[in-house]
Protein backbone atom coordinates (compact mmCIF):
# COMPACT_ATOMS: atom_id res chain seq x y z
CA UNK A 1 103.53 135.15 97.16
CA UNK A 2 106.50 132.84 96.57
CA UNK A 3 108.51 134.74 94.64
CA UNK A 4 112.67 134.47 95.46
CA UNK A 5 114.05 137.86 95.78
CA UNK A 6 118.18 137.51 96.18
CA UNK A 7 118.62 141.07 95.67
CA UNK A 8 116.45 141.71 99.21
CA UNK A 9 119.90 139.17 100.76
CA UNK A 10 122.03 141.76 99.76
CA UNK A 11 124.19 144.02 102.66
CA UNK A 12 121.87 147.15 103.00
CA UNK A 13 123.87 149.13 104.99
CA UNK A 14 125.36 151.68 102.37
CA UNK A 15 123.70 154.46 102.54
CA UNK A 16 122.47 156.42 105.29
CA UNK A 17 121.64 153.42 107.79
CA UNK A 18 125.53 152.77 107.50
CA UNK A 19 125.34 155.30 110.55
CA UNK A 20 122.22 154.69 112.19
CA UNK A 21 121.06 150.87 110.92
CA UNK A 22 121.34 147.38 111.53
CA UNK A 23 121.37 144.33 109.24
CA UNK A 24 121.12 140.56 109.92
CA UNK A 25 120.72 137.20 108.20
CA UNK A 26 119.01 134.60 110.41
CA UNK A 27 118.76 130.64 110.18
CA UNK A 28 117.25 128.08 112.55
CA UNK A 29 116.74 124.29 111.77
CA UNK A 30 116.98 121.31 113.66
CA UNK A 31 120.15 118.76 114.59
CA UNK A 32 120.19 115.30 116.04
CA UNK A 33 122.86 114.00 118.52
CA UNK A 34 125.02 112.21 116.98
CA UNK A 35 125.28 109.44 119.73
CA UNK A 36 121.91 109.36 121.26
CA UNK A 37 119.83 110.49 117.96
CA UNK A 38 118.34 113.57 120.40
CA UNK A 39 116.56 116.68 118.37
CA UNK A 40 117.70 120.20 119.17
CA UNK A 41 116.87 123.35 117.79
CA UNK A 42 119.23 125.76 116.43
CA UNK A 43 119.97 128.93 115.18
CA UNK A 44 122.75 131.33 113.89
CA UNK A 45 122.65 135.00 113.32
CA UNK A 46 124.83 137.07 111.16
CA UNK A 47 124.42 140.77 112.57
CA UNK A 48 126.19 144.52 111.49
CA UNK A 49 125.40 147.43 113.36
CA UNK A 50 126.01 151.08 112.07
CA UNK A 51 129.30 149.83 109.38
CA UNK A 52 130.23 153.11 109.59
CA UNK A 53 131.04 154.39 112.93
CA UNK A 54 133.16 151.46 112.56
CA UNK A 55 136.28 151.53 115.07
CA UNK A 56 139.36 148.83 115.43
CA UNK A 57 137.73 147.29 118.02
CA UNK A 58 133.96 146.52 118.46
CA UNK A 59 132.48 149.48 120.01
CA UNK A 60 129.61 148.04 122.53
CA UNK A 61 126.75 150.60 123.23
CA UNK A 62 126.00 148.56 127.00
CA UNK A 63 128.87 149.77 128.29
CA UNK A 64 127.84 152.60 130.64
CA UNK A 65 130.51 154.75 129.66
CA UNK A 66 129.44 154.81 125.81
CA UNK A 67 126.06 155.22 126.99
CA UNK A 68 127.06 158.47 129.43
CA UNK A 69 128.96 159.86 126.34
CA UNK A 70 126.12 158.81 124.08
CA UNK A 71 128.39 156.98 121.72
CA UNK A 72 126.55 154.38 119.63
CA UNK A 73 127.31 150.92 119.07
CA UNK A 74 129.78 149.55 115.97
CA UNK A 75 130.40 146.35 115.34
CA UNK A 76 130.08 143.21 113.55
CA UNK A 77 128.17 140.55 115.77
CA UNK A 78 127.52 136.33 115.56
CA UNK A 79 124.65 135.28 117.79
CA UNK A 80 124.03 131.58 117.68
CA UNK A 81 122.07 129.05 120.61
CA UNK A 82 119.80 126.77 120.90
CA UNK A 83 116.13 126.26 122.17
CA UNK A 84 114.47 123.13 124.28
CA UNK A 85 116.24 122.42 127.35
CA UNK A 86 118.73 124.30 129.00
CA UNK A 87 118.03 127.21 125.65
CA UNK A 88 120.94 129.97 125.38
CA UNK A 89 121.99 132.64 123.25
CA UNK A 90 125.92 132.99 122.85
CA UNK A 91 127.07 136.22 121.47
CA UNK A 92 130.62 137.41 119.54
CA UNK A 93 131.40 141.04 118.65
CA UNK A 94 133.69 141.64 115.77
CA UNK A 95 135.07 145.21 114.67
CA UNK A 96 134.46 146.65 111.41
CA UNK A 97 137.51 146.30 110.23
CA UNK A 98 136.92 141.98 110.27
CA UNK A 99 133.55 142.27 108.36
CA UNK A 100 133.52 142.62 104.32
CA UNK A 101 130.91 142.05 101.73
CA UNK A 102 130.19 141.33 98.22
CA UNK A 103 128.44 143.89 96.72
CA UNK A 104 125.95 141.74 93.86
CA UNK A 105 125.06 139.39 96.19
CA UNK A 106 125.12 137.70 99.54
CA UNK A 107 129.03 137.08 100.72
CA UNK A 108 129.47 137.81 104.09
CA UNK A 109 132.44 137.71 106.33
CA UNK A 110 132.73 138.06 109.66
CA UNK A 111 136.29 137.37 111.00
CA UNK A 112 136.75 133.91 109.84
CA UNK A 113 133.30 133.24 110.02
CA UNK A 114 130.96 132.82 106.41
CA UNK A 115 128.23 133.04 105.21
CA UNK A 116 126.22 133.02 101.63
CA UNK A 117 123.15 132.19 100.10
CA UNK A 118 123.98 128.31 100.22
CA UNK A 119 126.59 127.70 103.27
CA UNK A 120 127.06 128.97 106.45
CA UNK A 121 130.22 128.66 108.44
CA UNK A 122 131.47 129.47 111.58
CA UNK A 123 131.99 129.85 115.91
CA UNK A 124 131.15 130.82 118.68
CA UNK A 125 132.59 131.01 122.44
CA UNK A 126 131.98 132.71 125.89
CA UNK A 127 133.34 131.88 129.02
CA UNK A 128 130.90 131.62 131.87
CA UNK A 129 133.51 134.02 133.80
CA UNK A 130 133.07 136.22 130.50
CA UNK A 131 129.43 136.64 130.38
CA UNK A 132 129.41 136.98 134.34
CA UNK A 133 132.00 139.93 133.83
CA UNK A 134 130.86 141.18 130.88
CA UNK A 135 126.69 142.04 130.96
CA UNK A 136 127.03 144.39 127.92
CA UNK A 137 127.40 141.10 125.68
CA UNK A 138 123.97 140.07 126.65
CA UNK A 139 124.29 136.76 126.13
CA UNK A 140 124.88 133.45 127.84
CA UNK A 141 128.13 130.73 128.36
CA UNK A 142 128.65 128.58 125.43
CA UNK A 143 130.46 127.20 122.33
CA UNK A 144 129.18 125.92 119.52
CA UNK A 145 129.94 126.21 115.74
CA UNK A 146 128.75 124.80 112.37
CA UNK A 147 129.04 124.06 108.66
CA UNK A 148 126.17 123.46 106.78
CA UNK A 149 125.17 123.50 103.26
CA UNK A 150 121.82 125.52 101.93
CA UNK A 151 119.00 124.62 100.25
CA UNK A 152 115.89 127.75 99.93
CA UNK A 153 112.74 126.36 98.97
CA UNK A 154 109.99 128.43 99.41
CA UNK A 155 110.31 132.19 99.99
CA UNK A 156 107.72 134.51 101.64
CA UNK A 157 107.78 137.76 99.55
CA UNK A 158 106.35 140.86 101.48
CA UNK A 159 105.91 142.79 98.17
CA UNK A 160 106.97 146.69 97.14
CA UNK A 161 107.21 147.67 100.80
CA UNK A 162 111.01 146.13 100.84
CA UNK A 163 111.06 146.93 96.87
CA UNK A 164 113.57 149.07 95.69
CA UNK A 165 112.53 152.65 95.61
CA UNK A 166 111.29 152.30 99.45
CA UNK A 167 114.63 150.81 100.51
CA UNK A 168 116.49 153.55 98.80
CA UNK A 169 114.53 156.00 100.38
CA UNK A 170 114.77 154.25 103.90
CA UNK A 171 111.41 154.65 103.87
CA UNK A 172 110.05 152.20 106.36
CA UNK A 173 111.96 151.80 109.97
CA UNK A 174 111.81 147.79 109.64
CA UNK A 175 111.99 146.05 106.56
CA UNK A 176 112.13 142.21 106.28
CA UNK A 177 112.28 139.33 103.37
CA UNK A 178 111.98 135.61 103.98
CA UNK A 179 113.76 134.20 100.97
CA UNK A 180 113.54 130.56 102.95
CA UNK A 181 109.99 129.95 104.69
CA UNK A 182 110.97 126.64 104.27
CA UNK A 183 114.93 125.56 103.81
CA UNK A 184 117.11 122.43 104.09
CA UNK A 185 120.05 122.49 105.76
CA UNK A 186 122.97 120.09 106.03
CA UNK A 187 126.19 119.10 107.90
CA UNK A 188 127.56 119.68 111.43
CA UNK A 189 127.21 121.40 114.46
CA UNK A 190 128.70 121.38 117.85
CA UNK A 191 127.20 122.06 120.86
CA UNK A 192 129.65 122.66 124.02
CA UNK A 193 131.48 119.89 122.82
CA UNK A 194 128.55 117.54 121.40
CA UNK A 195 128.11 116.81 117.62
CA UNK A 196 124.57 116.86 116.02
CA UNK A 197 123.96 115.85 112.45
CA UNK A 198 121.81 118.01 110.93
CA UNK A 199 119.98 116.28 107.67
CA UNK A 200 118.33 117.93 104.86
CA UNK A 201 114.99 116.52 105.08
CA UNK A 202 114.55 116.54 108.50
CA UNK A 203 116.07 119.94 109.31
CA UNK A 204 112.92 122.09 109.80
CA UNK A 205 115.06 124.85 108.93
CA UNK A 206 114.34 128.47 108.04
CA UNK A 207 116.27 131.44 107.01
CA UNK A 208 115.41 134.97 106.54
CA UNK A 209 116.49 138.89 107.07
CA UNK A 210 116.02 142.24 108.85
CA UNK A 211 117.44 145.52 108.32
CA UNK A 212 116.49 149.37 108.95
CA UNK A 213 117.02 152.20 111.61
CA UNK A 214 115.18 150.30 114.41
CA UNK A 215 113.21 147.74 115.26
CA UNK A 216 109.09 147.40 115.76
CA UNK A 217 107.35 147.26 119.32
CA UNK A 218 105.30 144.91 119.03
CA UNK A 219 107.15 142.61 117.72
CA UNK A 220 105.77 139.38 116.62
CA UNK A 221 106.89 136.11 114.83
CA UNK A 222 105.27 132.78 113.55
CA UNK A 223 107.18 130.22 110.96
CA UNK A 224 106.80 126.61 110.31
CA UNK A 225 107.30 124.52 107.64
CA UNK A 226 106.75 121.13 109.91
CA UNK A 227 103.27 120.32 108.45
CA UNK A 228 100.83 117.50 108.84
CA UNK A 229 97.11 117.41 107.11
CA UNK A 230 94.73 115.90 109.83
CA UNK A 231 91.85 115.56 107.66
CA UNK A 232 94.39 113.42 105.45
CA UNK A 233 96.70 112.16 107.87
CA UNK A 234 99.23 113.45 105.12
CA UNK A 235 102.95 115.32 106.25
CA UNK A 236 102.52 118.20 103.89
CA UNK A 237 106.23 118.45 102.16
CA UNK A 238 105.52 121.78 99.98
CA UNK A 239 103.70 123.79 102.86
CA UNK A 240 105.21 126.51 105.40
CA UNK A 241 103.46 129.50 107.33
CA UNK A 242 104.93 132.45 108.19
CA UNK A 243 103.69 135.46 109.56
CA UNK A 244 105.24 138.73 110.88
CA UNK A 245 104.94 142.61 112.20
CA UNK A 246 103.79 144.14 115.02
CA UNK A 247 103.42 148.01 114.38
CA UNK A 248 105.37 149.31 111.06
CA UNK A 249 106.62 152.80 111.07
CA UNK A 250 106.80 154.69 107.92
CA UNK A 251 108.73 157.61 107.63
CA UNK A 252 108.32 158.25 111.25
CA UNK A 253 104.69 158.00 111.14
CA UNK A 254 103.12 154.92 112.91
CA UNK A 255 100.77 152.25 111.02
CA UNK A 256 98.21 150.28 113.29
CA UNK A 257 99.54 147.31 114.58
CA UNK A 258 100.03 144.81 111.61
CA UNK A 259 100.99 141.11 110.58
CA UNK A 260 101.45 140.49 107.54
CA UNK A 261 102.25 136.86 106.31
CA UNK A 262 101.17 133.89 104.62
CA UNK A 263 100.69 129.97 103.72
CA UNK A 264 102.26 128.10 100.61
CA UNK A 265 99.79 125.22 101.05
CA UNK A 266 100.86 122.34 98.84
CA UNK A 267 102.12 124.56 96.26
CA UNK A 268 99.59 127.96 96.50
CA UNK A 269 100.08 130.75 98.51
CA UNK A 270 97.82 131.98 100.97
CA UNK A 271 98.76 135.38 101.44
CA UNK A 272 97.62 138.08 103.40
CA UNK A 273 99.33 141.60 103.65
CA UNK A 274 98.16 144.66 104.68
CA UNK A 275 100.10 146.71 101.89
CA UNK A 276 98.18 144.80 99.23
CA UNK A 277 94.59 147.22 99.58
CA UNK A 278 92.96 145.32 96.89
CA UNK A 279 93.17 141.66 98.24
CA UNK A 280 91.24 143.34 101.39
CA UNK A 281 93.16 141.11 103.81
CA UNK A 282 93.62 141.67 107.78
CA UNK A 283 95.08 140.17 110.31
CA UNK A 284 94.35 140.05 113.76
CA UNK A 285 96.68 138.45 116.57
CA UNK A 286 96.92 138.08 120.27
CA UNK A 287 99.20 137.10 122.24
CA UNK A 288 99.21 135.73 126.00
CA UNK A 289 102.12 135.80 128.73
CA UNK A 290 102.20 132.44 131.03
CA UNK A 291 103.57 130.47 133.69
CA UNK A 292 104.67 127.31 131.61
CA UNK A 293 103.28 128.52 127.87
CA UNK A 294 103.03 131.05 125.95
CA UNK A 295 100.13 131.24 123.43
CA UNK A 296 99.92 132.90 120.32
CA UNK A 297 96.68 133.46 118.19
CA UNK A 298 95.86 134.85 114.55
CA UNK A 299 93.02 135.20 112.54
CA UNK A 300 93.89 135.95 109.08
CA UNK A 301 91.26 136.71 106.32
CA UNK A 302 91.17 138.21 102.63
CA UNK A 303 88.54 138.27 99.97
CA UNK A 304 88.59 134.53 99.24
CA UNK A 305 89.99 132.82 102.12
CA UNK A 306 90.51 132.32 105.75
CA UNK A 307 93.33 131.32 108.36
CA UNK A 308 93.21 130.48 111.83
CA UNK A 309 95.96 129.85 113.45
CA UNK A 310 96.69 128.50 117.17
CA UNK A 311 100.08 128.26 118.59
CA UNK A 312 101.75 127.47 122.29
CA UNK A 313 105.57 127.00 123.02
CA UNK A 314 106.64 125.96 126.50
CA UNK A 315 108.40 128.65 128.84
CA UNK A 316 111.21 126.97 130.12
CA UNK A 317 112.39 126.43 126.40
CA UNK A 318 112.63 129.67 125.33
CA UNK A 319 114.95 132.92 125.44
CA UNK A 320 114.03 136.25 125.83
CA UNK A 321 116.16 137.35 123.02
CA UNK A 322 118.76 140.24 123.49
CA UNK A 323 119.88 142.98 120.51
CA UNK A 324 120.58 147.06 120.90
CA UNK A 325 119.07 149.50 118.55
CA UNK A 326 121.53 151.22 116.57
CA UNK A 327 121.05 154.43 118.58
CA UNK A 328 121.90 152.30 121.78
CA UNK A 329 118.92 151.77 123.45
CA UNK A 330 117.85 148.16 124.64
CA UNK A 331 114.21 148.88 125.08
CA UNK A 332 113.28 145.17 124.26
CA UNK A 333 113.63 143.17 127.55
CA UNK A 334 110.82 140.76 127.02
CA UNK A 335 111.52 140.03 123.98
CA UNK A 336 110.20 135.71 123.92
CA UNK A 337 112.11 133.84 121.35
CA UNK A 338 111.13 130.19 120.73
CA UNK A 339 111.88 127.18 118.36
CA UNK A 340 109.45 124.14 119.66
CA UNK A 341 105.94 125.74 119.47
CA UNK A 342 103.36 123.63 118.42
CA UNK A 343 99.90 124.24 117.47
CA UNK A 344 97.46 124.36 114.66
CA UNK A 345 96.14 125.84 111.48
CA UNK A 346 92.38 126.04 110.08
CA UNK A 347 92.62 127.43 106.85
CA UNK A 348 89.11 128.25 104.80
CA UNK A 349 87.76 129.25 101.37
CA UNK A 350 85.50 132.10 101.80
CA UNK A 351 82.24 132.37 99.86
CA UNK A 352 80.55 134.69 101.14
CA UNK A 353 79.36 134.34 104.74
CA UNK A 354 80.63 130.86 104.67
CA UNK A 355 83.67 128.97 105.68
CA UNK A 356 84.56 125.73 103.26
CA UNK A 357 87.47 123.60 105.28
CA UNK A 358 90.02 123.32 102.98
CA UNK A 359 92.41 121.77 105.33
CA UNK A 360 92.87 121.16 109.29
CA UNK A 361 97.09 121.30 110.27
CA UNK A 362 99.03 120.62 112.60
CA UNK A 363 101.87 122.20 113.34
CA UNK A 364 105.79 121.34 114.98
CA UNK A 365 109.00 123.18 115.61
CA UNK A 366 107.27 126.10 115.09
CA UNK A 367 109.56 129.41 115.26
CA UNK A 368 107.65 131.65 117.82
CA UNK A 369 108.36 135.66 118.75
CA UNK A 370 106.72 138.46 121.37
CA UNK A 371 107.66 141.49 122.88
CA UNK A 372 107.08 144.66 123.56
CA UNK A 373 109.24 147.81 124.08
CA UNK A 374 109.47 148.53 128.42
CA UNK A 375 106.82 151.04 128.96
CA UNK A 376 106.17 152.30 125.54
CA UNK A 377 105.02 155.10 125.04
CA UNK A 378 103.41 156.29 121.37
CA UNK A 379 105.07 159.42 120.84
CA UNK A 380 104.60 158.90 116.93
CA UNK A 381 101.63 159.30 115.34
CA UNK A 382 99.10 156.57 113.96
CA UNK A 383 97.92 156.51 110.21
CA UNK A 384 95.75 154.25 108.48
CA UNK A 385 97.35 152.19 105.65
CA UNK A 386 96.07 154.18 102.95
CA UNK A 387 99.03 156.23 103.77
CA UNK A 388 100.51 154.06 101.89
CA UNK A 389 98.59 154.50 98.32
């Protein structure tokens, strides 16, 4: 569904998950060199761990000697980096004490660093002798900072699983809302000393959130909203696909692993989520480790239509992404993070046994996610989804 959801922006760390939870706000899009015209793919991360354990200085739960006296981590936390070549992720830990909130809506400050639903502002910077020195930043050498204007166009609502009454309850361990499946961004960046424009209808951009008491293993992600019709020839300006999961925990308690996701085609939403029993959808995915691509694949189906989706994203221009639960465990060390996959998408009516094409896609600067927790095992148990009725 397309349905905008600013309450779901909100800070969500006020409750119980102030001491054992983790919130971010996350944007990618694209920039272009200023001199040379060049593409790059960016992104920024807004991230608060466990508010309130909060010290005067940003408690980091790498350090061996908070892990030896179990101490968890505290802090507020700007990840930002780019994919393609030479990709990197640059991180900056804040204490408590710099990060503040509005309480009705999204106004977040971190240091001197902004953000809200329509700008973003801020920096980054790491020595190479720092991250050398320092390995419980988990992060590379860099600088780079922005400021860039908003636009949301088309939101990806999961439905009552992030509603409300489940979020007071803290029932689920991951919840998630994609307020901008597809969003415009404009203004400025610098990379390491290089300035890329980034224009609004050209920025590929996408912006979305996580928050809870840990994260999912596995852990999957698929977003693009850089569309063109082959049956048409047609760049499809009102489309986006998004599509994310892995293995949702509900009060403790295990689901089977899950997607759940969608595509706004042209202005009607293809959706398919597991919590909705009625629409009948599933979702099935796989997803295959290589020497110079990774491939991703999901099948998608519900009671009237069908989705399948191919996707590949070179190795050597991705990350494998680095965060810390907020108990301080780093159990995600494979964790593939990519912003030029490329691929496509079939996507059917369904009447009966047969498959009408509705439309053939390609698909560009596709955001791209896998990994798995190191040598999980499933000490939870499994339920069906109707759990969940």
């Amino acid at each position: 569904m397309n349905k905008s959801d600013l309450k779901r922006d909100r800070f969500m760390l006020t409750g119980a998950l102030g001491k054992k939870g983790y919130d971010w706000w996350w944007h990618n899009f694209t920039g272009f060199h200023r001199k040379t015209g060049e593409a790059k793919t960016f992104f920024i991360e807004y991230f608060v761990c466990n508010p309130k354990l909060g010290q005067d200085y940003p408690v980091l739960g790498q350090l061996p000697e908070n892990q030896a006296a179990g101490i968890p981590p505290s802090y507020a936390m700007l990840k930002a980096g780019a994919w393609g070549k030479e990709p990197r992720q640059i991180h900056n830990f804040y204490p408590i004490s710099q990060f503040s909130y509005a309480k009705k809506q999204l106004d977040i400050k971190i240091g001197a660093n902004l953000l809200t639903e329509q700008r973003i502002k801020g920096r980054v910077k790491v020595t190479p002798e720092q991250a050398k020195d320092h390995p419980e930043y988990m992060c590379d050498p860099g600088e780079m900072s922005w400021n860039l204007s908003i636009h949301k166009k088309i939101a990806y609502y999961a439905g009552y699983g992030a509603s409300a009454p489940f979020r007071g309850l803290n029932a689920f361990e991951m919840f998630w809302h994609a307020e901008g499946i597809k969003t415009e961004y404009s203004g400025e960046v610098i990379l390491d000393g290089e300035a890329y424009d980034v224009i609004a209808d050209r920025s590929h951009g996408y912006a979305d959130k996580n928050w809870g008491a840990d994260f999912t293993s596995p852990w999957l992600w698929i977003s693009s909203c850089t569309m063109k019709s082959v049956v048409t020839g047609k760049m499809l300006t009102n489309s986006a696909v998004e599509f994310g999961g892995g293995r949702p925990k509900i009060w403790g308690m295990a689901l089977e692993r899950k997607l759940l996701g969608g595509l706004y085609y042209e202005g009607k939403m293809y959706d398919y989520n597991f919590s909705k029993l009625w629409s009948g959808s599933r979702v099935d995915f796989k997803f295959q480790e290589g020497n110079r691509y990774h491939t991703w694949k999901v099948k998608a189906q519900n009671r009237t239509s069908i989705l399948e989706l191919s996707l590949r994203c070179k190795v050597d221009e991705m990350i494998l992404m680095n965060y810390e639960a907020p108990n301080g465990e780093k159990l995600h060390n494979r964790l593939w993070n990519g912003g030029t996959g490329y691929g496509t998408i079939r996507l059917y009516q369904r009447k009966g046994d047969q498959k009408i094409l509705i439309d053939h896609i390609e698909m560009k600067n596709t955001r791209c996610e896998y990994g798995e927790y190191d040598g999980e095992k499933l000490t939870f148990p499994i339920v069906k989804e109707s759990f969940l009725v």
